[in-house]
PDB file of N, CA and C in Angstrom:
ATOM      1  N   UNK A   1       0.835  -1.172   0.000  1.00  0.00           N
ATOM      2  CA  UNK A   1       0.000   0.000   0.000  1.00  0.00           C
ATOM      3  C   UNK A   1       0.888   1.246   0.000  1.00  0.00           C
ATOM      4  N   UNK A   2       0.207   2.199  -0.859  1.00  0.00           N
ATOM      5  CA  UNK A   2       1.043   3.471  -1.181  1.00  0.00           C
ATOM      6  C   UNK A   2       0.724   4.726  -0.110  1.00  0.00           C
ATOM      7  N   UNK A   3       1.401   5.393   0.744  1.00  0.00           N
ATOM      8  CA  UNK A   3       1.023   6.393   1.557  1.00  0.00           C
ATOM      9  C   UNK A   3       1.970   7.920   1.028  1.00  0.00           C
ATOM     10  N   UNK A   4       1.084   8.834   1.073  1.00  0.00           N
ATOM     11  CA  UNK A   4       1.706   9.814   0.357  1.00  0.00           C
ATOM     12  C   UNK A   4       1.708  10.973   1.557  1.00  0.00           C
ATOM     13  N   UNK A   5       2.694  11.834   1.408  1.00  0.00           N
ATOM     14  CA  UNK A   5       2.895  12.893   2.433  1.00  0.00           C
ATOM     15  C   UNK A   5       3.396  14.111   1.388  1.00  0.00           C
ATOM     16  N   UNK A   6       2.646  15.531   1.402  1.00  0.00           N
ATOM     17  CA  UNK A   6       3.100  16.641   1.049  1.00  0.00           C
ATOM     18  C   UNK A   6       3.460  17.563   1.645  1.00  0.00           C
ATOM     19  N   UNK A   7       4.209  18.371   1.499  1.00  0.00           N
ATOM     20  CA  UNK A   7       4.736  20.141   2.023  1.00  0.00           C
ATOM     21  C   UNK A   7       4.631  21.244   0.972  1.00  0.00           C
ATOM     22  N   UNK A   8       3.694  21.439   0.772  1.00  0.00           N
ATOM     23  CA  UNK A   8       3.590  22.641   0.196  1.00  0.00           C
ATOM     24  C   UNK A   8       4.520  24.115   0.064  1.00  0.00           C
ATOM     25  N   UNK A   9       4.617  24.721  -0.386  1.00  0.00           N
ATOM     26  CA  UNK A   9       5.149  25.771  -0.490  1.00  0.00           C
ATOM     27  C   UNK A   9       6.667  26.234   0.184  1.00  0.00           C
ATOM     28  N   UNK A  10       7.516  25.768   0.239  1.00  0.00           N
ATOM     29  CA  UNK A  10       8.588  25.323   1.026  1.00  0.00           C
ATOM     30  C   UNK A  10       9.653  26.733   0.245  1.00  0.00           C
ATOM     31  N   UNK A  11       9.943  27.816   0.973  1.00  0.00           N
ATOM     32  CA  UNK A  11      10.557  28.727   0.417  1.00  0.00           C
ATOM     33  C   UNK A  11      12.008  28.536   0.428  1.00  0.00           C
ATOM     34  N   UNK A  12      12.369  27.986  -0.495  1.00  0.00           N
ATOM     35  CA  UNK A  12      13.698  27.169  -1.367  1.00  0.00           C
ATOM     36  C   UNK A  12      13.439  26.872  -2.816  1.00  0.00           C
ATOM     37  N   UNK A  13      14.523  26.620  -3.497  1.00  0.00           N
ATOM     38  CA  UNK A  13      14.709  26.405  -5.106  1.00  0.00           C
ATOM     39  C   UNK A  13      14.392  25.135  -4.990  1.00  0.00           C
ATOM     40  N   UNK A  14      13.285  24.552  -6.004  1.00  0.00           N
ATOM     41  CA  UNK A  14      13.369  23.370  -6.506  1.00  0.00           C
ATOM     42  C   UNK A  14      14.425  22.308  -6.891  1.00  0.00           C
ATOM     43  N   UNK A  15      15.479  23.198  -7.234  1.00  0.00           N
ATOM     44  CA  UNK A  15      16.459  22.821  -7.577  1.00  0.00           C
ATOM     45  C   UNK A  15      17.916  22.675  -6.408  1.00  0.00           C
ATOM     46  N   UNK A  16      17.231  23.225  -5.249  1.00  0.00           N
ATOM     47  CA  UNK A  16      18.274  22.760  -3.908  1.00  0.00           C
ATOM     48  C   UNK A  16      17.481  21.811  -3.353  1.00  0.00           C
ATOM     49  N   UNK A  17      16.328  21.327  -3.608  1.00  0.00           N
ATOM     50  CA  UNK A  17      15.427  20.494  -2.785  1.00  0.00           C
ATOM     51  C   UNK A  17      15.936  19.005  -3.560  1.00  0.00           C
ATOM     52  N   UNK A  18      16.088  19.365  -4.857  1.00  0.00           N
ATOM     53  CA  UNK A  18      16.176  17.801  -5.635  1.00  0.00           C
ATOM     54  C   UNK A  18      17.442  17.443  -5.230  1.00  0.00           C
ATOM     55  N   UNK A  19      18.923  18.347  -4.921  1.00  0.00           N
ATOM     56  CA  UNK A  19      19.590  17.332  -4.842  1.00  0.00           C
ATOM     57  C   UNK A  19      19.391  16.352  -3.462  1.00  0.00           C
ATOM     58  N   UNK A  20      18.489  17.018  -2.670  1.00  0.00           N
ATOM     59  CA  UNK A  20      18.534  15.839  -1.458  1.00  0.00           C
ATOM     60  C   UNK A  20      17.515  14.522  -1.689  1.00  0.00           C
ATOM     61  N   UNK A  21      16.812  15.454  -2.158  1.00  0.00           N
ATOM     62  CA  UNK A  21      15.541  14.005  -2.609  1.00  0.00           C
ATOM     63  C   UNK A  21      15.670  13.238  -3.369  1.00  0.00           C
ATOM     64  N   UNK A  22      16.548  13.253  -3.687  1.00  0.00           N
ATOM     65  CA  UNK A  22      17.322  11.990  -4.762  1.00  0.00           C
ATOM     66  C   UNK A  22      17.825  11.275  -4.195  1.00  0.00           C
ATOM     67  N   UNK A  23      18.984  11.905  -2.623  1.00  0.00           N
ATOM     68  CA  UNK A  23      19.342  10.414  -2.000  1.00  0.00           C
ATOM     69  C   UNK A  23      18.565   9.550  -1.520  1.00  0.00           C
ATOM     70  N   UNK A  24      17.281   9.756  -1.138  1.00  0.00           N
ATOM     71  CA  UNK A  24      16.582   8.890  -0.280  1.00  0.00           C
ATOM     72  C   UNK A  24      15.837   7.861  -1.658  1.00  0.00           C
ATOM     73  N   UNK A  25      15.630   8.362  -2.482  1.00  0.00           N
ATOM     74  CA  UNK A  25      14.594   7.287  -3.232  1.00  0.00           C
ATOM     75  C   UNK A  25      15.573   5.569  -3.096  1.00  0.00           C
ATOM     76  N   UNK A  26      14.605   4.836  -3.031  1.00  0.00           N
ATOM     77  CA  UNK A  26      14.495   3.268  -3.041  1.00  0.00           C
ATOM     78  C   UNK A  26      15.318   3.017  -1.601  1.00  0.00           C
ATOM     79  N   UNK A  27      15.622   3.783  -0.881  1.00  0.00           N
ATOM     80  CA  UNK A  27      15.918   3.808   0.850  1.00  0.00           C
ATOM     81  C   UNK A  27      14.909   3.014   1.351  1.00  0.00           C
ATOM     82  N   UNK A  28      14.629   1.821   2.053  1.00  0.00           N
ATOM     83  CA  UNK A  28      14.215   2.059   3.248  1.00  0.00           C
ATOM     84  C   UNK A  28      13.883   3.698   4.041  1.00  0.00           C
ATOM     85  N   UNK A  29      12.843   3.621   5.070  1.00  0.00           N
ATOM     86  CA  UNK A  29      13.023   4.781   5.751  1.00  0.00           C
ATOM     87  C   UNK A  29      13.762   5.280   6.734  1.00  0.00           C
ATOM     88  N   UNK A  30      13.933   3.500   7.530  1.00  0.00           N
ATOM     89  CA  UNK A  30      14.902   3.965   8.509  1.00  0.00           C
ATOM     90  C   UNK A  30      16.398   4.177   8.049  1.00  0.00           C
ATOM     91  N   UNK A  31      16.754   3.850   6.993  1.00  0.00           N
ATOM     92  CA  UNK A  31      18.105   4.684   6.480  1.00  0.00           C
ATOM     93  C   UNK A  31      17.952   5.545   5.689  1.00  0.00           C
ATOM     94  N   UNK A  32      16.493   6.328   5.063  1.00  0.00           N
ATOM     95  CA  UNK A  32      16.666   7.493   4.765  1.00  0.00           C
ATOM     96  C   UNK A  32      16.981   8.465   5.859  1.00  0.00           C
ATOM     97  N   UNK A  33      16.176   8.784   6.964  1.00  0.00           N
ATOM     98  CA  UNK A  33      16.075   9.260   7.906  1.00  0.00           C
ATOM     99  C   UNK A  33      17.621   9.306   8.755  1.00  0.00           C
ATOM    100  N   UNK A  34      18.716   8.098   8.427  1.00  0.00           N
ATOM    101  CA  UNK A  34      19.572   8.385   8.639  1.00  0.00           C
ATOM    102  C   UNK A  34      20.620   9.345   8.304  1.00  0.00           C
ATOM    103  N   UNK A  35      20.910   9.084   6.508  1.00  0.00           N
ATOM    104  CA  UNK A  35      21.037  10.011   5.641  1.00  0.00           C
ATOM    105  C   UNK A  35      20.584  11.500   6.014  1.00  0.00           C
ATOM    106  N   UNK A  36      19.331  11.836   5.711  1.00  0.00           N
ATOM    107  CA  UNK A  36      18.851  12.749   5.841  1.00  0.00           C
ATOM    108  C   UNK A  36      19.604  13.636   7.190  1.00  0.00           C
ATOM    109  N   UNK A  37      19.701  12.997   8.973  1.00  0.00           N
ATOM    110  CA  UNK A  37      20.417  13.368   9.746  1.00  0.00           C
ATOM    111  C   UNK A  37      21.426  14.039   9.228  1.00  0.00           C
ATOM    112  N   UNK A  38      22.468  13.496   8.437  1.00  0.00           N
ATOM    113  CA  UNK A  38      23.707  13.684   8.716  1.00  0.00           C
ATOM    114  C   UNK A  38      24.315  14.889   7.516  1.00  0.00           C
ATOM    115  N   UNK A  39      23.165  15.276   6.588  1.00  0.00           N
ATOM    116  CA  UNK A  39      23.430  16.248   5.877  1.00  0.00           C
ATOM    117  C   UNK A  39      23.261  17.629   6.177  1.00  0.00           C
ATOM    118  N   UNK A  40      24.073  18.074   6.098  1.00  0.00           N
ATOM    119  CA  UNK A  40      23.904  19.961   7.133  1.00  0.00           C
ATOM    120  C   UNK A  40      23.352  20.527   5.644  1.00  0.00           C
ATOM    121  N   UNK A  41      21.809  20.708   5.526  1.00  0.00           N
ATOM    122  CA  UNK A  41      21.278  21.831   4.767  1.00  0.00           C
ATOM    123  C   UNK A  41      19.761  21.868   5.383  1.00  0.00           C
ATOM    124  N   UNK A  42      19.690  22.924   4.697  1.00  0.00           N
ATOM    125  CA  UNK A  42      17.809  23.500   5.161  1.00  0.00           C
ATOM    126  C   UNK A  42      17.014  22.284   4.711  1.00  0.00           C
ATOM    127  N   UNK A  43      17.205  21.721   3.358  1.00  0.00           N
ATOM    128  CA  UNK A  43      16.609  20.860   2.444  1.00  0.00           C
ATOM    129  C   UNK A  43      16.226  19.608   3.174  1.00  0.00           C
ATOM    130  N   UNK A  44      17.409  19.396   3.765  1.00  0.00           N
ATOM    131  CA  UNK A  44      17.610  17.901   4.435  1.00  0.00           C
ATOM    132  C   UNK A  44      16.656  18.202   5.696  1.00  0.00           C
ATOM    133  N   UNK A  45      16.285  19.019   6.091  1.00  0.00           N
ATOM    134  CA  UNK A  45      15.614  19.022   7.192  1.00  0.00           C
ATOM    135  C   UNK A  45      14.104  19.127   7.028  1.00  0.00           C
ATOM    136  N   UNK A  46      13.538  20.006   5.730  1.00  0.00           N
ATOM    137  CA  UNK A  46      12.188  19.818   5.659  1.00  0.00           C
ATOM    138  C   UNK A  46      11.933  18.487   4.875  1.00  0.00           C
ATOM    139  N   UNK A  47      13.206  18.070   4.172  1.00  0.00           N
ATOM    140  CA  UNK A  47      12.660  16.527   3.589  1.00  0.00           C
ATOM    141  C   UNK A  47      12.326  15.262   4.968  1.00  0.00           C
ATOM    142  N   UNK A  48      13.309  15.715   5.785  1.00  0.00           N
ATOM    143  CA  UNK A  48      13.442  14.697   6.679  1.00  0.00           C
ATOM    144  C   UNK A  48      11.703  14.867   7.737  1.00  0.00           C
ATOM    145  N   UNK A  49      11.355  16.142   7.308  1.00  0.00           N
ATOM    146  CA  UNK A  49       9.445  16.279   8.190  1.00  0.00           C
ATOM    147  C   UNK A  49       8.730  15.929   7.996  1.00  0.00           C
ATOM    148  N   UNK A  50       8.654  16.108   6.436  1.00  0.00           N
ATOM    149  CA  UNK A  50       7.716  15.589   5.027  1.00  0.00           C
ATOM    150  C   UNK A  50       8.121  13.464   4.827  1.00  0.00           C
ATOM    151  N   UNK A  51       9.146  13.145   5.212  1.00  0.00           N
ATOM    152  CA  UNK A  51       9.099  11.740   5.389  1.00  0.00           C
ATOM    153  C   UNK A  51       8.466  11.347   7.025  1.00  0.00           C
ATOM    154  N   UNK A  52       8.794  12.077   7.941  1.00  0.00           N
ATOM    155  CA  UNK A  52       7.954  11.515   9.748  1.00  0.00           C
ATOM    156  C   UNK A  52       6.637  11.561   9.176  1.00  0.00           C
ATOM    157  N   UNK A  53       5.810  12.634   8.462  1.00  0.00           N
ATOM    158  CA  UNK A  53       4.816  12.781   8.162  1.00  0.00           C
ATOM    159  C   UNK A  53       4.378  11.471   7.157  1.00  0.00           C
ATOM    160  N   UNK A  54       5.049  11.143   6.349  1.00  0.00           N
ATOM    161  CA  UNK A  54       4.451   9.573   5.482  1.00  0.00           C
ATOM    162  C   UNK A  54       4.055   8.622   6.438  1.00  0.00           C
ATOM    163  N   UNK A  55       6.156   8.446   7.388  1.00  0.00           N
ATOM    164  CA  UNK A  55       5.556   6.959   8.414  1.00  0.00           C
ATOM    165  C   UNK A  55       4.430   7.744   8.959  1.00  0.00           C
ATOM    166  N   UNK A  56       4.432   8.738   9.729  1.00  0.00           N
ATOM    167  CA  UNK A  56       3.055   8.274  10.737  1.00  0.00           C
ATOM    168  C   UNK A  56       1.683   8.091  10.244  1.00  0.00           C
ATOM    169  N   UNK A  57       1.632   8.973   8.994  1.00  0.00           N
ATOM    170  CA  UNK A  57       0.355   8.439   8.097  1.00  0.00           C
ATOM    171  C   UNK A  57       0.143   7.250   7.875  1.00  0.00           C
ATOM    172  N   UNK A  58       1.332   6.535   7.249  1.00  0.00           N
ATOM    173  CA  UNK A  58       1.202   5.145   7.105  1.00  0.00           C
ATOM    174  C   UNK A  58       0.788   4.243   8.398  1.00  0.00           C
ATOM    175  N   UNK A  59       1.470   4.482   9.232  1.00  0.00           N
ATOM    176  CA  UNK A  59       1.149   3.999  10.808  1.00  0.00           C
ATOM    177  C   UNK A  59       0.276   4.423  11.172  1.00  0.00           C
ATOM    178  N   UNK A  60      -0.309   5.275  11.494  1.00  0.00           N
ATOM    179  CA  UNK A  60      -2.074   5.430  11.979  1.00  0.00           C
ATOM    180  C   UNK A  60      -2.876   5.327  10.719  1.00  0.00           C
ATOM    181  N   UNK A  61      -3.001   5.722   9.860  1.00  0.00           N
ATOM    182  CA  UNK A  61      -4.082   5.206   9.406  1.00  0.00           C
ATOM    183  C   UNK A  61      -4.238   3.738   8.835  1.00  0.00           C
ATOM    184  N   UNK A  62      -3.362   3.363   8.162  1.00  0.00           N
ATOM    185  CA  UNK A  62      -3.217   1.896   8.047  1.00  0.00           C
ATOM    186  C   UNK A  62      -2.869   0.817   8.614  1.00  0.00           C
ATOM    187  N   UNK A  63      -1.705   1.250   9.514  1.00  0.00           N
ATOM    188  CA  UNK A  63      -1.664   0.764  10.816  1.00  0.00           C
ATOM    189  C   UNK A  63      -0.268  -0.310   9.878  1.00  0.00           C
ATOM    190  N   UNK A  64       0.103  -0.004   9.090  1.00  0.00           N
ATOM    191  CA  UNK A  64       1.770  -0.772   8.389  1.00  0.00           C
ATOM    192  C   UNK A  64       2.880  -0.477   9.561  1.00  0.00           C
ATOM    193  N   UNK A  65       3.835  -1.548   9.518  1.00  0.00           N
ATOM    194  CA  UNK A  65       5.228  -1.444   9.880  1.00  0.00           C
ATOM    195  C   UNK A  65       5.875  -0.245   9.709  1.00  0.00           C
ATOM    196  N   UNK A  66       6.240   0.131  10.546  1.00  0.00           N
ATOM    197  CA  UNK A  66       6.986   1.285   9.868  1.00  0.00           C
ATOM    198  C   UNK A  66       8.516   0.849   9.531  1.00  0.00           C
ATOM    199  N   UNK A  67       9.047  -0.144  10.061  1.00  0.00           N
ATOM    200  CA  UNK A  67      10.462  -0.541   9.748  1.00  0.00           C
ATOM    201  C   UNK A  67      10.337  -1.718   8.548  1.00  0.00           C
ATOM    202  N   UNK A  68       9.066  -1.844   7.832  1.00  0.00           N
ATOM    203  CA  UNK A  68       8.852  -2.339   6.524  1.00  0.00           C
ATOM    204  C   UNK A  68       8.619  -1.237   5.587  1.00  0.00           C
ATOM    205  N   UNK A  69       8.910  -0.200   5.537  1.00  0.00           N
ATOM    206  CA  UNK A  69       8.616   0.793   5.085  1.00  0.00           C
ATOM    207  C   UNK A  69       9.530   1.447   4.090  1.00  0.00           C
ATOM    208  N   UNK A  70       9.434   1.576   2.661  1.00  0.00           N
ATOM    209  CA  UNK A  70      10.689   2.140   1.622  1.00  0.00           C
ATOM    210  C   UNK A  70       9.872   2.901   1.131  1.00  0.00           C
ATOM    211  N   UNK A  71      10.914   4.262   0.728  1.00  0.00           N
ATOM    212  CA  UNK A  71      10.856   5.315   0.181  1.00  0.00           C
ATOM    213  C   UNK A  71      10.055   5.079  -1.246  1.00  0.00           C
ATOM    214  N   UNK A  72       9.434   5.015  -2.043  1.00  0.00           N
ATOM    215  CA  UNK A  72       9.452   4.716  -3.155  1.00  0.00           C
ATOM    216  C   UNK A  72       9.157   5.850  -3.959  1.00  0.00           C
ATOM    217  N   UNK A  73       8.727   6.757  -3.455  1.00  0.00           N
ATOM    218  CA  UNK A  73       8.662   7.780  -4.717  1.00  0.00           C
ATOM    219  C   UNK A  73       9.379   9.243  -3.931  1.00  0.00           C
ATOM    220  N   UNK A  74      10.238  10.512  -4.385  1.00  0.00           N
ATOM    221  CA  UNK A  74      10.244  11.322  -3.480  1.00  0.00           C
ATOM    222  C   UNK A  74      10.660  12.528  -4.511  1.00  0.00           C
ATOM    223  N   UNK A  75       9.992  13.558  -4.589  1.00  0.00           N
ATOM    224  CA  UNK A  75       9.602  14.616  -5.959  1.00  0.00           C
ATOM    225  C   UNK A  75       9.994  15.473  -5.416  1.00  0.00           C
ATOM    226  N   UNK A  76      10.469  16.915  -5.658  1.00  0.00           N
ATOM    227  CA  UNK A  76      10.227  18.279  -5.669  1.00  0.00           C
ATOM    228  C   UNK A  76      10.148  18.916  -6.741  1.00  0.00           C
ATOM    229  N   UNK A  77       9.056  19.596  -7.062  1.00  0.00           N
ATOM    230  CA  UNK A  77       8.415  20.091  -7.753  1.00  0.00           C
ATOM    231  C   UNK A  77       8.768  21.644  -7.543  1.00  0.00           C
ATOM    232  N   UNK A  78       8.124  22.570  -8.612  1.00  0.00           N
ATOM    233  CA  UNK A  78       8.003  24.108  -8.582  1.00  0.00           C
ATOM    234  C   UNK A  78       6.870  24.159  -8.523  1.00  0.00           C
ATOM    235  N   UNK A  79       6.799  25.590  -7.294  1.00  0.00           N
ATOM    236  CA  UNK A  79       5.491  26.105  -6.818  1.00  0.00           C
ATOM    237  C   UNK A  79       5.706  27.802  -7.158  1.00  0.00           C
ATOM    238  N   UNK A  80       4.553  28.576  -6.810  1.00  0.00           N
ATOM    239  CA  UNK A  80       4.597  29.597  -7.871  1.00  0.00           C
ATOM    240  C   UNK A  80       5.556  30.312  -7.102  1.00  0.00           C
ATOM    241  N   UNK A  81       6.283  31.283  -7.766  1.00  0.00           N
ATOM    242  CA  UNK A  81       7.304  32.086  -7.406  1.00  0.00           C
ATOM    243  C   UNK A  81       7.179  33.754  -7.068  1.00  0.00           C
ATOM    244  N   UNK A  82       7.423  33.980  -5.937  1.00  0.00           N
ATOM    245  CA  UNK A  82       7.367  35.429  -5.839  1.00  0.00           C
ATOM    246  C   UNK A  82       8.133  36.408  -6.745  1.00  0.00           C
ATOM    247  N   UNK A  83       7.494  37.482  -7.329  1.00  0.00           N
ATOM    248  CA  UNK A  83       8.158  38.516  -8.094  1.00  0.00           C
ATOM    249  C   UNK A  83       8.122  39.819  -7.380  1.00  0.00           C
ATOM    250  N   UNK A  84       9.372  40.317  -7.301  1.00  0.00           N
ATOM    251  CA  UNK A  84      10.140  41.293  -6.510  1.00  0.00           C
ATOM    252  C   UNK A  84      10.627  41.806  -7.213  1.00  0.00           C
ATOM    253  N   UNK A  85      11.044  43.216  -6.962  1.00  0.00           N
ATOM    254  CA  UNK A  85      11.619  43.862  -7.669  1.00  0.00           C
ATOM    255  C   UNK A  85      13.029  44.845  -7.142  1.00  0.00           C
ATOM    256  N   UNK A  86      14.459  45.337  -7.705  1.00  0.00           N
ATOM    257  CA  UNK A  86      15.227  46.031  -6.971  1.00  0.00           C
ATOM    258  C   UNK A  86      15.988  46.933  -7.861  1.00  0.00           C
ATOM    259  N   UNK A  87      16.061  48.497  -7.627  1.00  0.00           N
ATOM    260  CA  UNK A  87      16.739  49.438  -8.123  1.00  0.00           C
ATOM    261  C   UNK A  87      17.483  49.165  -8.609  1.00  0.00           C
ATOM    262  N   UNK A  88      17.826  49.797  -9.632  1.00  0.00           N
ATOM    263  CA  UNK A  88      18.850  49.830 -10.439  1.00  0.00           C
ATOM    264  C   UNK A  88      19.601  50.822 -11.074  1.00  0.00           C
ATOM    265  N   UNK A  89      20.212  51.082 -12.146  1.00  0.00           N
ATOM    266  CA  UNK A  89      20.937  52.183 -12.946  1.00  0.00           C
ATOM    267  C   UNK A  89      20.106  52.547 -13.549  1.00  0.00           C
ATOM    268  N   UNK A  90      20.376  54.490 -13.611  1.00  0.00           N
ATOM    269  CA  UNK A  90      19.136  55.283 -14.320  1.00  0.00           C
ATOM    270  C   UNK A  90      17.990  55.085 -14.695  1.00  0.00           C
ATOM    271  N   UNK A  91      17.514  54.801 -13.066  1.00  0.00           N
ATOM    272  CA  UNK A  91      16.019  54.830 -12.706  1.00  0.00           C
ATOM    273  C   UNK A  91      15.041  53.437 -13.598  1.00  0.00           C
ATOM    274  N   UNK A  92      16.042  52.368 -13.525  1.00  0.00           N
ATOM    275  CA  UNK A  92      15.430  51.331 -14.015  1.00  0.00           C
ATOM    276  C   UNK A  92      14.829  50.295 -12.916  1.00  0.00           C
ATOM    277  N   UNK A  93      14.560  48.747 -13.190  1.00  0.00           N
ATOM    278  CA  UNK A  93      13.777  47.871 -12.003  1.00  0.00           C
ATOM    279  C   UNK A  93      14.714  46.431 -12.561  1.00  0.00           C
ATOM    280  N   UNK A  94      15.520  46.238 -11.461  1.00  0.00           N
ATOM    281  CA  UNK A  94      15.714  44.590 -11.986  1.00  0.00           C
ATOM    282  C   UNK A  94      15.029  43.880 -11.513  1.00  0.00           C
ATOM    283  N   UNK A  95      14.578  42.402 -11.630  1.00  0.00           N
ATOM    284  CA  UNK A  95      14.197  41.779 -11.243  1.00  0.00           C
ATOM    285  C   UNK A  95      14.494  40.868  -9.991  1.00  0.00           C
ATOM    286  N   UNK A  96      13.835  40.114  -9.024  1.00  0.00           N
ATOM    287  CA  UNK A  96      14.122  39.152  -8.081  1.00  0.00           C
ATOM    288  C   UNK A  96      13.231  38.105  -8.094  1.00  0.00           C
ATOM    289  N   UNK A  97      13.446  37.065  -8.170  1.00  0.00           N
ATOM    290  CA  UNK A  97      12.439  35.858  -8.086  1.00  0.00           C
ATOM    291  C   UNK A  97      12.614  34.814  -6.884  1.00  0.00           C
ATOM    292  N   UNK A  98      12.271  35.334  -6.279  1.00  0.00           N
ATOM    293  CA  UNK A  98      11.827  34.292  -4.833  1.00  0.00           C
ATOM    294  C   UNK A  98      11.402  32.866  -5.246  1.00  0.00           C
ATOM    295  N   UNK A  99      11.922  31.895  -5.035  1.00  0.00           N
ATOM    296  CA  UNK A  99      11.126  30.684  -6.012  1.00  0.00           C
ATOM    297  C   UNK A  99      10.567  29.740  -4.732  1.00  0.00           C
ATOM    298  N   UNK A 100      10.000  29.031  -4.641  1.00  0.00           N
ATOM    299  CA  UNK A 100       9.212  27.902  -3.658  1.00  0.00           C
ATOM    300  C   UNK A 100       9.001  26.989  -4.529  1.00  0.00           C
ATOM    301  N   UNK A 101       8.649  25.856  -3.490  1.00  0.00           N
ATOM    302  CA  UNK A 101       8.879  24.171  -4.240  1.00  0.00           C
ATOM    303  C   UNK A 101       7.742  23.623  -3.796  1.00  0.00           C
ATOM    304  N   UNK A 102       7.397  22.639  -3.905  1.00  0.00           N
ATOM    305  CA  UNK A 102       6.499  21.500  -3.112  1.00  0.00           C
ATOM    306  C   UNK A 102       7.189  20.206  -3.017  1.00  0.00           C
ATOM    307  N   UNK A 103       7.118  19.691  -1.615  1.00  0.00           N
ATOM    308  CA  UNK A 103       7.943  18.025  -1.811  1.00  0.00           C
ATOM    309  C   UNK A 103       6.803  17.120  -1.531  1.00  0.00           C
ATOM    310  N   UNK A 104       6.790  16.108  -2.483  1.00  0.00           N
ATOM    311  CA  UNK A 104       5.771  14.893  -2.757  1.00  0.00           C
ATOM    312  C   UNK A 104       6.792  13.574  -2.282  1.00  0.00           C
ATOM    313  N   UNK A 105       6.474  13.276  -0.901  1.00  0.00           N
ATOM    314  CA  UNK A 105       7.579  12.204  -1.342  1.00  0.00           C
ATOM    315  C   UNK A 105       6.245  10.776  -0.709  1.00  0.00           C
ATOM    316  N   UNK A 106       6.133   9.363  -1.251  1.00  0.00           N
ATOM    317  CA  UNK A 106       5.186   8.329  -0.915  1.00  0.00           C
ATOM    318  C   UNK A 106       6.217   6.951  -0.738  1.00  0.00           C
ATOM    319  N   UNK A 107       5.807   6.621   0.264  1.00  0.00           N
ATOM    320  CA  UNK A 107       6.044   5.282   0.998  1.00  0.00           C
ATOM    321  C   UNK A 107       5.567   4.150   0.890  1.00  0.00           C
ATOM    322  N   UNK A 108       5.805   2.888   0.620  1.00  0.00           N
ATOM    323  CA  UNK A 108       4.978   1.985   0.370  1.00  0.00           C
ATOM    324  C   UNK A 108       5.687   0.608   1.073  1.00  0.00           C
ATOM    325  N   UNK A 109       5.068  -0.159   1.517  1.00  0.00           N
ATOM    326  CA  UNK A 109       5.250  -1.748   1.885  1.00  0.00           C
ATOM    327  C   UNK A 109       5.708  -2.394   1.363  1.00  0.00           C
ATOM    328  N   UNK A 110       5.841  -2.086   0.005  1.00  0.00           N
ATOM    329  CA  UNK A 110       6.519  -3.589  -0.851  1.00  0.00           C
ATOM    330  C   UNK A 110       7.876  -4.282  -0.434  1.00  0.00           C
TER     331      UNK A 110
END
């Protein structure tokens, strides 16, 4: 059985979120969660919330093992991006793009 856990709007680059969510796919959880520990970034830490959040879904509502439990799917996606703006030379506007992600990551028994 497939259990899915999201985080919405996670103010980080899609693209700093994927390199962590790549280590964990086809992990077990209890050695993603290890992994995940031992990496010093922001990334590694909301991935590592967004996975407690799968097991315990998986564990209360279905009531699965949680130490039978592998990573099987784990995404970050782009979510919409803030547009900002900052001074520039002779009274022009550069741009700033604040970007946000979403992490999809699902757990399953097999």
């Amino acid at each position: 059985m497939e259990v899915l856990s999201i985080t919405k709007n996670v103010r980080m680059s899609a693209q700093k979120m994927r390199e962590v969510v790549r280590q964990i796919q086809g992990l077990s959880t209890t050695a993603a969660m290890a992994v995940l520990a031992i990496i010093p970034r922001k990334s590694a830490r909301v991935v590592s919330k967004t996975l407690k959040s799968a097991i315990a879904n998986a564990e209360h509502n279905h009531r699965l093992n949680p130490a039978k439990l592998i990573v099987k799917e784990a995404v970050a996606g782009t979510a919409t991006t803030l547009k900002r703006v900052t001074p520039k030379a002779r009274g022009s506007m550069g741009p700033i793009l604040k970007r946000n992600c979403h992490v999809r990551i699902v757990v399953s028994d097999l």
